[in-house]
Protein backbone atom coordinates (compact mmCIF):
# COMPACT_ATOMS: atom_id res chain seq x y z
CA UNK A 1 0.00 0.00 0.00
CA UNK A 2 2.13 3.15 -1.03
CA UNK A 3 1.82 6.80 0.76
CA UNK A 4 -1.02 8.52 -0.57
CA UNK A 5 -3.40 5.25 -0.01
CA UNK A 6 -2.39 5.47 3.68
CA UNK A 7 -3.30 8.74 3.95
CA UNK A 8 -6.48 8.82 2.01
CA UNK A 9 -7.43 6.17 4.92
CA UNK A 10 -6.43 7.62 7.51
CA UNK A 11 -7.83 11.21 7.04
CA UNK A 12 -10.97 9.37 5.48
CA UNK A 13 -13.13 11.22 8.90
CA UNK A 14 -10.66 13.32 10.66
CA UNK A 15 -10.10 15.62 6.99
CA UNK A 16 -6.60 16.33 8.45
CA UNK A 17 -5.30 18.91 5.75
CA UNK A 18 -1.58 19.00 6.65
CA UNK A 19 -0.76 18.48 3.04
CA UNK A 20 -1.83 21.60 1.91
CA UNK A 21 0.54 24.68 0.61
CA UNK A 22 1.83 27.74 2.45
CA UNK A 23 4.42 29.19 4.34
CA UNK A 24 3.82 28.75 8.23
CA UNK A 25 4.91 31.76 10.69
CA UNK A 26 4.79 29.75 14.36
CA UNK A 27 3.93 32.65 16.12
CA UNK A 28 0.53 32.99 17.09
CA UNK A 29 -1.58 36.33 17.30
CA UNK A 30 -4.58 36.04 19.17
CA UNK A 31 -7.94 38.05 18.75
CA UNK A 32 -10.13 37.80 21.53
CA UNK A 33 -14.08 38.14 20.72
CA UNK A 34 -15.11 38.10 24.58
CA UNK A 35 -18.26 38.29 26.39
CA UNK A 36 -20.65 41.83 26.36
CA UNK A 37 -19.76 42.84 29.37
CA UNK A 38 -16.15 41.70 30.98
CA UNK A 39 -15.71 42.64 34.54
CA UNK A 40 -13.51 45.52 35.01
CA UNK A 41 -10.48 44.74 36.97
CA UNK A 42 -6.95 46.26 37.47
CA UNK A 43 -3.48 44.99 37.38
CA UNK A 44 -1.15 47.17 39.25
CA UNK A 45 2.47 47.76 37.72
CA UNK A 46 4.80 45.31 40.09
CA UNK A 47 7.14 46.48 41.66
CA UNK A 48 10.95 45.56 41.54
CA UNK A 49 13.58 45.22 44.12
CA UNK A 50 16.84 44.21 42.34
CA UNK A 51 20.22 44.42 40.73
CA UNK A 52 19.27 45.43 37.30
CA UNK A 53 17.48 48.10 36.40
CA UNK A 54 14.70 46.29 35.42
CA UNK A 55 13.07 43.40 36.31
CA UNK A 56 13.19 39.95 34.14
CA UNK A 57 10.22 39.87 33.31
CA UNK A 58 6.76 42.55 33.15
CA UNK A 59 4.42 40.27 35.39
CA UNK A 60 1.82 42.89 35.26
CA UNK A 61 1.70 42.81 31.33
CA UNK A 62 1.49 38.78 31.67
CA UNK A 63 -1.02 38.81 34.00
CA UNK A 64 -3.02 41.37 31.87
CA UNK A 65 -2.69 39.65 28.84
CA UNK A 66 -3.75 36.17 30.05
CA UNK A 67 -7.21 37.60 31.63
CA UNK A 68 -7.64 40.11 28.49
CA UNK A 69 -7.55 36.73 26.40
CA UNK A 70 -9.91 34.94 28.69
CA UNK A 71 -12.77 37.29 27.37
CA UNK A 72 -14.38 37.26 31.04
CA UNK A 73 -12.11 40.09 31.96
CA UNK A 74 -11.34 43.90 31.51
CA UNK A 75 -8.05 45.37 32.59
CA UNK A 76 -8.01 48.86 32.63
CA UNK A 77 -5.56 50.59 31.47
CA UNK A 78 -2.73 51.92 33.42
CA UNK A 79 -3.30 55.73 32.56
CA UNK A 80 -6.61 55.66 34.55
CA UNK A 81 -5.13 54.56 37.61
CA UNK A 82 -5.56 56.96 40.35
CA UNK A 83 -2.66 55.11 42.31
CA UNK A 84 -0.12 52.37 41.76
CA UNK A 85 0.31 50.62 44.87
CA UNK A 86 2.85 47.66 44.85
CA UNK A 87 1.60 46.23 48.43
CA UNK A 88 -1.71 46.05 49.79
CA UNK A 89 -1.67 47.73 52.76
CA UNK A 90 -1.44 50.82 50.26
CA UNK A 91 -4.43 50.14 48.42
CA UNK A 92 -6.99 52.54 48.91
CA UNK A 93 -10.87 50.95 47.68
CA UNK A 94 -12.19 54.16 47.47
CA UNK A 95 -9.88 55.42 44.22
CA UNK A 96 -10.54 51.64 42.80
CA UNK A 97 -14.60 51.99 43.32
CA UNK A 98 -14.78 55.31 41.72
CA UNK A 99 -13.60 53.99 38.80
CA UNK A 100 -15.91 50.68 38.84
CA UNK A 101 -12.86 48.08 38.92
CA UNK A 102 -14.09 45.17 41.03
CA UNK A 103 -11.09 43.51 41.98
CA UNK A 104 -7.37 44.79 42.20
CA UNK A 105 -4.16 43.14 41.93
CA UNK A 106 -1.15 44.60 43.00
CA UNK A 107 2.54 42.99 43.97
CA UNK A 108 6.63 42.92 43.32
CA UNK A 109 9.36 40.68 42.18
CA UNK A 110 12.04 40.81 44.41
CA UNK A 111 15.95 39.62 43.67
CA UNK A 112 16.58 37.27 46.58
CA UNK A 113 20.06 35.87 44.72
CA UNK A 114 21.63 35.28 41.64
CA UNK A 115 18.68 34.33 38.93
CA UNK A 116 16.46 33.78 42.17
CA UNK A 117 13.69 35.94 41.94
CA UNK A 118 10.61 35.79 44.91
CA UNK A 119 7.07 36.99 43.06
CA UNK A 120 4.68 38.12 45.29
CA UNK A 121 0.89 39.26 44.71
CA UNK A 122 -2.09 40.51 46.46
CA UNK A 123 -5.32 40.18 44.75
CA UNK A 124 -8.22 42.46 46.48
CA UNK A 125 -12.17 43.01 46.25
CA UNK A 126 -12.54 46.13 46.22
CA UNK A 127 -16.04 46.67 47.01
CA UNK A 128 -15.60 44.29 49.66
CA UNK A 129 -12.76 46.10 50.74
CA UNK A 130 -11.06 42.52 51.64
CA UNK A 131 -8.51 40.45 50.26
CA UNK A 132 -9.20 37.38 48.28
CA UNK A 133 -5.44 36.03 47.91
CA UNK A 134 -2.00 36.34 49.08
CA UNK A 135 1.12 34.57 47.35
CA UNK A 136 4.60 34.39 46.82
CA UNK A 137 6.24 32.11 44.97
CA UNK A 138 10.27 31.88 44.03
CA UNK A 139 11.33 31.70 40.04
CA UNK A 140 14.39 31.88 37.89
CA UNK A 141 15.11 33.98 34.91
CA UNK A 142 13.92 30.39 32.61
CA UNK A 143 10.45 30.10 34.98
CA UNK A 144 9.23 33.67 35.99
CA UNK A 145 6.92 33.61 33.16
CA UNK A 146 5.14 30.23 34.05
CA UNK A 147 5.54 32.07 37.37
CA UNK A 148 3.43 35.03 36.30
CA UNK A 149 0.78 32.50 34.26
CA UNK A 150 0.58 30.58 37.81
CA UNK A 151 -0.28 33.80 39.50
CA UNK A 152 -3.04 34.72 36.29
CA UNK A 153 -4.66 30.86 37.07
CA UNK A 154 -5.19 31.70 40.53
CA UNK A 155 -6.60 35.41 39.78
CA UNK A 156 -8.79 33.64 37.18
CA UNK A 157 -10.22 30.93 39.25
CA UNK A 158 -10.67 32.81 42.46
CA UNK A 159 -12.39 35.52 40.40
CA UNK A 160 -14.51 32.45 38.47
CA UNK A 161 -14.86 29.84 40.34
CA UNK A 162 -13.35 28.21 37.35
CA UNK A 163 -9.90 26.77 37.41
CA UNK A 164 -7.35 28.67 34.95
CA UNK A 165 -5.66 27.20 32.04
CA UNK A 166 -3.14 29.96 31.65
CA UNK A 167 -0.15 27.62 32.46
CA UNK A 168 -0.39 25.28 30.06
CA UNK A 169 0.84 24.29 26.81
CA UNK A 170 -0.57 23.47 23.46
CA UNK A 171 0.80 21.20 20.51
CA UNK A 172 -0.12 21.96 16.14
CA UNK A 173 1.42 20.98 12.97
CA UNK A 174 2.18 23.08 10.53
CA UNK A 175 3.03 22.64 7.34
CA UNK A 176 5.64 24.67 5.02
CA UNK A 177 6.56 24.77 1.57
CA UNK A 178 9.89 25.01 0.85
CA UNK A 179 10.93 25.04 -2.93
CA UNK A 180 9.16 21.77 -4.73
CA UNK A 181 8.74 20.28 -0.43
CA UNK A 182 6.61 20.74 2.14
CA UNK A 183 8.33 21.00 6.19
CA UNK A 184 5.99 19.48 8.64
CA UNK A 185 6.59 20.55 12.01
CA UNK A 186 5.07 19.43 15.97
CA UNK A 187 5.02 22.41 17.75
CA UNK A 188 4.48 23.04 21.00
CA UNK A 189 4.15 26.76 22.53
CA UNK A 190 2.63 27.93 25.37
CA UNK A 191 -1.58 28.61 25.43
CA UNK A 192 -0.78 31.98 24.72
CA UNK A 193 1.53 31.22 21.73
CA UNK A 194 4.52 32.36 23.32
CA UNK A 195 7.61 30.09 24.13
CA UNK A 196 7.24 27.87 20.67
CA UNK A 197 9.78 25.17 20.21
CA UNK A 198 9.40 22.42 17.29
CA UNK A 199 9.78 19.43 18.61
CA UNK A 200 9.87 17.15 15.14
CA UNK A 201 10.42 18.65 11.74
CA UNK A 202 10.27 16.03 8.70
CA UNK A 203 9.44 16.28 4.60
CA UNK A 204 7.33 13.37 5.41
CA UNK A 205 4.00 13.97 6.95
CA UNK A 206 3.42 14.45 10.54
CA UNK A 207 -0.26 14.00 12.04
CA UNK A 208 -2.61 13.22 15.34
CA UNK A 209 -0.36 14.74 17.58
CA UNK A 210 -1.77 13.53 21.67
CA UNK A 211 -0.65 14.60 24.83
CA UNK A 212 0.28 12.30 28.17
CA UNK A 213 -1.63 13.16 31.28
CA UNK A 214 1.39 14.42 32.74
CA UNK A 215 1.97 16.73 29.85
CA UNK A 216 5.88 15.53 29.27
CA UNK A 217 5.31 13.35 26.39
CA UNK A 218 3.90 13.53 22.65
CA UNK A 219 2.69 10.26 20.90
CA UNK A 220 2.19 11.31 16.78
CA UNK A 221 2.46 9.43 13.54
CA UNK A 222 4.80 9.92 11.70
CA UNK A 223 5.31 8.85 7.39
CA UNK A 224 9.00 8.94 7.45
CA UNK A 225 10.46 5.86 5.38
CA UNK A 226 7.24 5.82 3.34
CA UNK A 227 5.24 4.36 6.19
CA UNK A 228 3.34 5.04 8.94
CA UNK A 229 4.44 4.89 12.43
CA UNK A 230 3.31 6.18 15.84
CA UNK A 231 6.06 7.28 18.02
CA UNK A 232 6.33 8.55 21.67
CA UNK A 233 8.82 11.44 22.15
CA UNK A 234 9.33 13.17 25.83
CA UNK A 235 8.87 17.02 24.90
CA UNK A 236 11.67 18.27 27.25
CA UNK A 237 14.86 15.90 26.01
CA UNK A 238 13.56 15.10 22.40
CA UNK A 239 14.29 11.18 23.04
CA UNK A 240 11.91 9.30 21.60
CA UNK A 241 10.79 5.58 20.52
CA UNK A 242 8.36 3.76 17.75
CA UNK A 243 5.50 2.25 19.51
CA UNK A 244 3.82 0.71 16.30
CA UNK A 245 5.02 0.27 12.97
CA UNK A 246 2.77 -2.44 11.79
CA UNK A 247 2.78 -3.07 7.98
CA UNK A 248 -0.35 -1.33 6.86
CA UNK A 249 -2.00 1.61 8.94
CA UNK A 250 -0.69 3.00 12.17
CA UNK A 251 -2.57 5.63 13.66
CA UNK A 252 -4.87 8.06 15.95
CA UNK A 253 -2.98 7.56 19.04
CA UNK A 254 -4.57 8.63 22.27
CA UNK A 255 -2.98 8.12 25.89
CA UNK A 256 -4.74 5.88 28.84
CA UNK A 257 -5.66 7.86 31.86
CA UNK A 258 -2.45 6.35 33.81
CA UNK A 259 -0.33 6.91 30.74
CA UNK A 260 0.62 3.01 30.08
CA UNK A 261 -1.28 2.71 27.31
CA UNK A 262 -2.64 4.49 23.89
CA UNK A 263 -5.86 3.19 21.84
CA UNK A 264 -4.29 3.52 18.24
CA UNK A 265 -6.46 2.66 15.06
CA UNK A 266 -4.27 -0.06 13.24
CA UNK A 267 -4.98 -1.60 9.61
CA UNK A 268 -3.57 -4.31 7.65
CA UNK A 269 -1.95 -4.26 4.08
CA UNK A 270 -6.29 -4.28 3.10
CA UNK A 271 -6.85 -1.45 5.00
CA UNK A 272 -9.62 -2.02 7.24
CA UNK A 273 -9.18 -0.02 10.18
CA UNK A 274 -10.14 -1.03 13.59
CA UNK A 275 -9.51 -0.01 17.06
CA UNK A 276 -6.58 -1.65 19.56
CA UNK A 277 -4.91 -0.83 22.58
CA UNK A 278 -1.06 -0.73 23.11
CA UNK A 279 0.15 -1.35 25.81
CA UNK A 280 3.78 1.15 25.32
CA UNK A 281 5.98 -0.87 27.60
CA UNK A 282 5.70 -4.37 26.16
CA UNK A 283 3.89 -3.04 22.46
CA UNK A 284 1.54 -6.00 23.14
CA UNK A 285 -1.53 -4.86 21.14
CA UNK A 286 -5.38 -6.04 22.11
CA UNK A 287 -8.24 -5.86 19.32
CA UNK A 288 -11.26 -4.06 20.71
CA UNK A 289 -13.42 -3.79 17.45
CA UNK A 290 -13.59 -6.35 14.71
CA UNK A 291 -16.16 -4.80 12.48
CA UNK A 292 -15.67 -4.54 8.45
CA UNK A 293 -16.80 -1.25 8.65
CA UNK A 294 -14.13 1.61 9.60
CA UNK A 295 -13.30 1.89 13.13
CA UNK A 296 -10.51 5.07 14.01
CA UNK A 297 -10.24 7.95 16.18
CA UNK A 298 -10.28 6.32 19.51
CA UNK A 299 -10.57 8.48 22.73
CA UNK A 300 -10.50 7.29 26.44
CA UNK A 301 -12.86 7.95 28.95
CA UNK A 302 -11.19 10.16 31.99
CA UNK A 303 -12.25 6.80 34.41
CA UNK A 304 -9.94 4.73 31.99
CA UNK A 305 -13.17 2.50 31.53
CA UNK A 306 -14.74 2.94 27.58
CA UNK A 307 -13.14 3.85 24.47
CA UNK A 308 -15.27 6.43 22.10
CA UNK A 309 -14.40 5.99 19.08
CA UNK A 310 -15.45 6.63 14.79
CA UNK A 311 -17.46 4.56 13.18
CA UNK A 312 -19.62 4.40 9.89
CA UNK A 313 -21.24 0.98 10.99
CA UNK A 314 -24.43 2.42 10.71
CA UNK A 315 -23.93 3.85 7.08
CA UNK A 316 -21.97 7.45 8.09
CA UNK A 317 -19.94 8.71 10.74
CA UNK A 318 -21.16 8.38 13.92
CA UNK A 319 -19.58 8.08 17.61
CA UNK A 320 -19.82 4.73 19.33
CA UNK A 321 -18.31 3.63 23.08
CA UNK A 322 -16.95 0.04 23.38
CA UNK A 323 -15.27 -1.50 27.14
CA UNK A 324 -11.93 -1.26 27.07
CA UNK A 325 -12.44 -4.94 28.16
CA UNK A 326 -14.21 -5.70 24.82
CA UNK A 327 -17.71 -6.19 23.94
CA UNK A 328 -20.43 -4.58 21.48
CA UNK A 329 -20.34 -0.98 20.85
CA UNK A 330 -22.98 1.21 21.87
CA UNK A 331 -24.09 4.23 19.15
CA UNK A 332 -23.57 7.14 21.03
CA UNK A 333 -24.65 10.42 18.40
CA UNK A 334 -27.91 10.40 16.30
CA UNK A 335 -28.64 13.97 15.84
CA UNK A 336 -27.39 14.55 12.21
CA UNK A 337 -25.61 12.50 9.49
CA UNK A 338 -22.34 13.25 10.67
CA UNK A 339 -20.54 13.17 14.16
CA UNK A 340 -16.97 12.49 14.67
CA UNK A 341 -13.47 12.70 15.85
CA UNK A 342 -15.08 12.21 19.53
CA UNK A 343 -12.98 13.76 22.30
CA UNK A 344 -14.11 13.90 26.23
CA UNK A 345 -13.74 16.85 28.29
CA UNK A 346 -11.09 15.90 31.55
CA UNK A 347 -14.35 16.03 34.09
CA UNK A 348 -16.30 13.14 31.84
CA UNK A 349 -19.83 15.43 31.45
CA UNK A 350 -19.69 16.40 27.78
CA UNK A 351 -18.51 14.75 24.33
CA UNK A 352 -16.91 16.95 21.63
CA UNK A 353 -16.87 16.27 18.04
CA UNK A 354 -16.76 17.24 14.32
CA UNK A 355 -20.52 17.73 13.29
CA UNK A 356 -22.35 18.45 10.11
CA UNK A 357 -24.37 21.22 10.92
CA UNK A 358 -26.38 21.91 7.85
CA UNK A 359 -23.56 21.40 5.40
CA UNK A 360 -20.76 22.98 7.37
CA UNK A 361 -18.51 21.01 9.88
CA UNK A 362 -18.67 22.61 12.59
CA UNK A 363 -17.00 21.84 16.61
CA UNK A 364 -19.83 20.96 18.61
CA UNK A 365 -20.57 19.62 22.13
CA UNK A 366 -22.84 16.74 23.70
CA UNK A 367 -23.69 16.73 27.28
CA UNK A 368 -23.18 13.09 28.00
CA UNK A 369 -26.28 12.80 30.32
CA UNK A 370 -28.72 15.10 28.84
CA UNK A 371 -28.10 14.13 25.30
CA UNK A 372 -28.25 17.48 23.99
CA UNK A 373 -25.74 18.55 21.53
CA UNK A 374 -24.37 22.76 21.25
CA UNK A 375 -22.56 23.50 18.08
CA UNK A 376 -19.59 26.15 19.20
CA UNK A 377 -17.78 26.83 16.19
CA UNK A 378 -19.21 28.81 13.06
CA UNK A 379 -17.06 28.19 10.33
CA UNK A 380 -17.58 25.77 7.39
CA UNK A 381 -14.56 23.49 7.78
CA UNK A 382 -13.68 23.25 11.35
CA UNK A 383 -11.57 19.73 12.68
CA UNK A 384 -9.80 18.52 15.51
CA UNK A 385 -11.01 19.15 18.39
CA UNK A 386 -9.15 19.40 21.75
CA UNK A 387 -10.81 20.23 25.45
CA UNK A 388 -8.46 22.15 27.75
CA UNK A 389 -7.78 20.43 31.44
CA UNK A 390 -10.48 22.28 33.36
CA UNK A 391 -13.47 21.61 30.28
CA UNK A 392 -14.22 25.16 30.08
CA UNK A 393 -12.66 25.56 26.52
CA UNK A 394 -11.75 23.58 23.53
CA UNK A 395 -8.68 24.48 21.02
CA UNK A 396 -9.69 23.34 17.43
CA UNK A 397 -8.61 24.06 13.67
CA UNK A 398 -10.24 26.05 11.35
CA UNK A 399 -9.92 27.69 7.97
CA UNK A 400 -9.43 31.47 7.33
CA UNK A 401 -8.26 32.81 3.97
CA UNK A 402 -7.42 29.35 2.86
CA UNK A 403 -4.97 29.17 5.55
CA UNK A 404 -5.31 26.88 8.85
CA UNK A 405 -5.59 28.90 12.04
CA UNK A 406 -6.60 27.79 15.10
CA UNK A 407 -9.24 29.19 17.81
CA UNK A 408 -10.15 28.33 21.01
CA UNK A 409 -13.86 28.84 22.21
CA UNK A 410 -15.90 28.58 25.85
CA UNK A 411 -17.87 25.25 26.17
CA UNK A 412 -21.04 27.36 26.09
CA UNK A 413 -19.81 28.95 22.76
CA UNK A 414 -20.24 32.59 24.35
CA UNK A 415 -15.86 33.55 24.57
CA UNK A 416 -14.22 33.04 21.08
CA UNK A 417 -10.55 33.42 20.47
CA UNK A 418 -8.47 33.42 17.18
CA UNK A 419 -4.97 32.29 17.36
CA UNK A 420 -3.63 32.74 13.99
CA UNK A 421 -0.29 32.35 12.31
CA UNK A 422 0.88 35.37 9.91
CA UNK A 423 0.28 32.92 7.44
CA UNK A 424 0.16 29.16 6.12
CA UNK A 425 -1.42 26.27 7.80
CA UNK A 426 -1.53 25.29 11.29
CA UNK A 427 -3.83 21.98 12.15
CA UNK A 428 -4.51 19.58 14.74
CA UNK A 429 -4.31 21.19 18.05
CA UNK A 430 -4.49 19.34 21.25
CA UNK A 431 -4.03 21.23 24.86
CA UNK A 432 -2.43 19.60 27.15
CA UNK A 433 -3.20 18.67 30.35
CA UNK A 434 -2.27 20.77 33.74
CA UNK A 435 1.80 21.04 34.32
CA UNK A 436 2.76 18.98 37.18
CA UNK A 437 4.80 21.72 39.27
């Protein structure tokens, strides 16, 4: 079975389209399209206590950025500040009330020793005229900025309720022309597009990229040596290993819960794709499905008990959930002709998926115990969907231009947020899963 068959199979649902033309900028500009009315809040320049006339990094800015991006919040800006505190017990509520700002932050970075740095913030309510939280935490010159997106997650989720995502990372392909070849890339950066670093580059195709659950490994296939292969590669070192290189199809990888396996879709030299589970130490495979029909895109359940997976057993694509012990599969979508590339958000309540909403495929969202499905996305040819660790928002890939861009949107669909390249294709985002500090 040569290249191009493989891949015809293997995109056959998903519609990767990381074989189409364009240069590829990595960095990411992001356009927020929030809700009506964010809550006003302010971010007090930090203060700085060092050696250097300036400190590392601008916390503030970070800070301000990450909850301007969440759409739920409005920082104002710094001119309209009637004072610039850098410790609480100089904040006075009365000049923050006047101005309608409901919470205040204000704090310092302090040089404690060579590239040791102690951050330190105070967020306030200021019509309660009482503090909310209180934190230091130490950094170096390489970690005050996942310093300052620690301090934005607990802002966020104190303010919310909601736990923040502002430390994490996401992984994409792009794809690059380059005289008569094309430059696939995994990249990861961080969820604000900063800090990219491409972890494999390759003329041959790259695809399904899938995090571990503690965020230090990628599993992809790969199409180097004219076949395909699934390998797992540790994102800090760049090691990595082949997992399955089966004659035939290798693909759709997706880590276990406790990270010793992946469900992978595997196919023989026919081509009939069904759904297995590796185990990665011992590459001992299991069969789960054994259907003629095509069986791909497997996804675990956060309880490690059911695979959802692909399916057009039933004449189309549809979603269907099989024990990872075996068994029949149960049919899991029936609203509309088309549902797939299934994908479960970390708390186990709601089922996201590529749906045909009245000719367009579009990102949408099943609650997994009312049944009732919310399409999110709005364009015409939208893929890949990926939930971020605390199921409040889903990255996925979409088409602007003719170029791939990626956006991230709320799980009600109300907060949208465009993170595109300066141009060429970027596809197949998946956000990984909280950093283990």
């Amino acid at each position: 079975m040569n290249e191009e068959i493989v891949l015809n199979k293997l995109r056959w649902i998903t519609c990767v389209l990381v074989l189409l033309t364009g240069a590829a900028n990595a960095e990411l500009v992001i356009d927020v399209q929030g809700i009506a009315q964010p809550t006003p809040v302010a971010i007090v320049a930090f203060g700085w206590e060092g050696d250097t006339p300036e400190m590392p990094l601008d916390v503030a800015e970070v800070i301000i950025n990450d909850l301007t991006r969440s759409g739920r919040f409005a920082p104002i800006s710094a001119n309209d500040m009637l004072q610039k505190p850098t410790d609480g017990a100089d904040v006075d509520f009365s000049d923050w009330t006047i101005l309608g700002v409901e919470a205040v932050v204000v704090g310092k970075v302090i040089q404690t020793g060579e590239n040791v740095y102690k951050l330190q913030f105070q967020l306030f309510d200021t019509y309660g005229r009482r503090q909310l939280v209180g934190y230091r935490m130490f950094a170096s010159r390489g970690t005050i900025r996942s310093a300052a997106h620690r301090a934005a997650d607990m802002i966020y989720e104190k303010l919310t309720g909601i736990k923040g995502v502002f430390g994490t990372k996401v992984a994409y392909i792009t794809a690059e022309q380059r005289g008569d070849e094309r430059l696939y890339s995994l990249v990861v950066s961080d969820q604000d597009g900063e800090n990219e670093r491409k972890i494999v580059e390759s003329t041959d195709p790259i695809m399904s990229p899938a995090w571990s659950p503690d965020s230090r490994q990628l599993a992809y296939v790969s199409f180097e040596g004219s076949r395909s292969s699934i390998f797992v590669q540790t994102v800090r070192t760049g090691n990595r290993f082949p997992v399955s290189n089966k004659p035939g199809i290798n693909g759709a990888p997706s880590f276990s819960p406790d990270g010793r396996k992946l469900v992978v879709t595997l196919g023989g030299v026919e081509g009939n794709l069904d759904i297995y589970v590796l185990d990665i130490t011992t590459r001992q495979t299991r069969r789960l499905t054994t259907h003629r029909a095509i069986d791909t895109e497997g996804a675990w359940s956060p309880d490690g008990r059911h695979i959802y997976f692909t399916s057009d057993r039933s004449g189309g694509p549809q979603v269907y959930r099989i024990s990872v012990n075996g068994g029949t599969p149960e049919r899991i979508t029936f609203e509309g002709s088309y549902n797939a590339r299934p994908r479960l958000s970390p708390d186990g309540t709601r089922l996201a998926m590529v749906h045909n909403d009245r000719g367009n495929f579009r990102i949408a969202v099943m609650d997994l115990e009312r049944k009732h499905l919310l399409v999110l996305s709005t364009g015409q040819q939208d893929e890949s969907p990926s939930f971020a660790p605390n199921s409040d928002s889903l990255i996925y890939a979409t088409r602007q231009g003719g170029d791939g861009v990626l956006e991230t949107v709320s799980a009600d669909g109300l907060i949208r947020l465009k993170m595109a390249s300066g141009q060429g294709d970027v596809r197949e985002p998946v956000w990984s899963p909280y950093p283990r500090y």
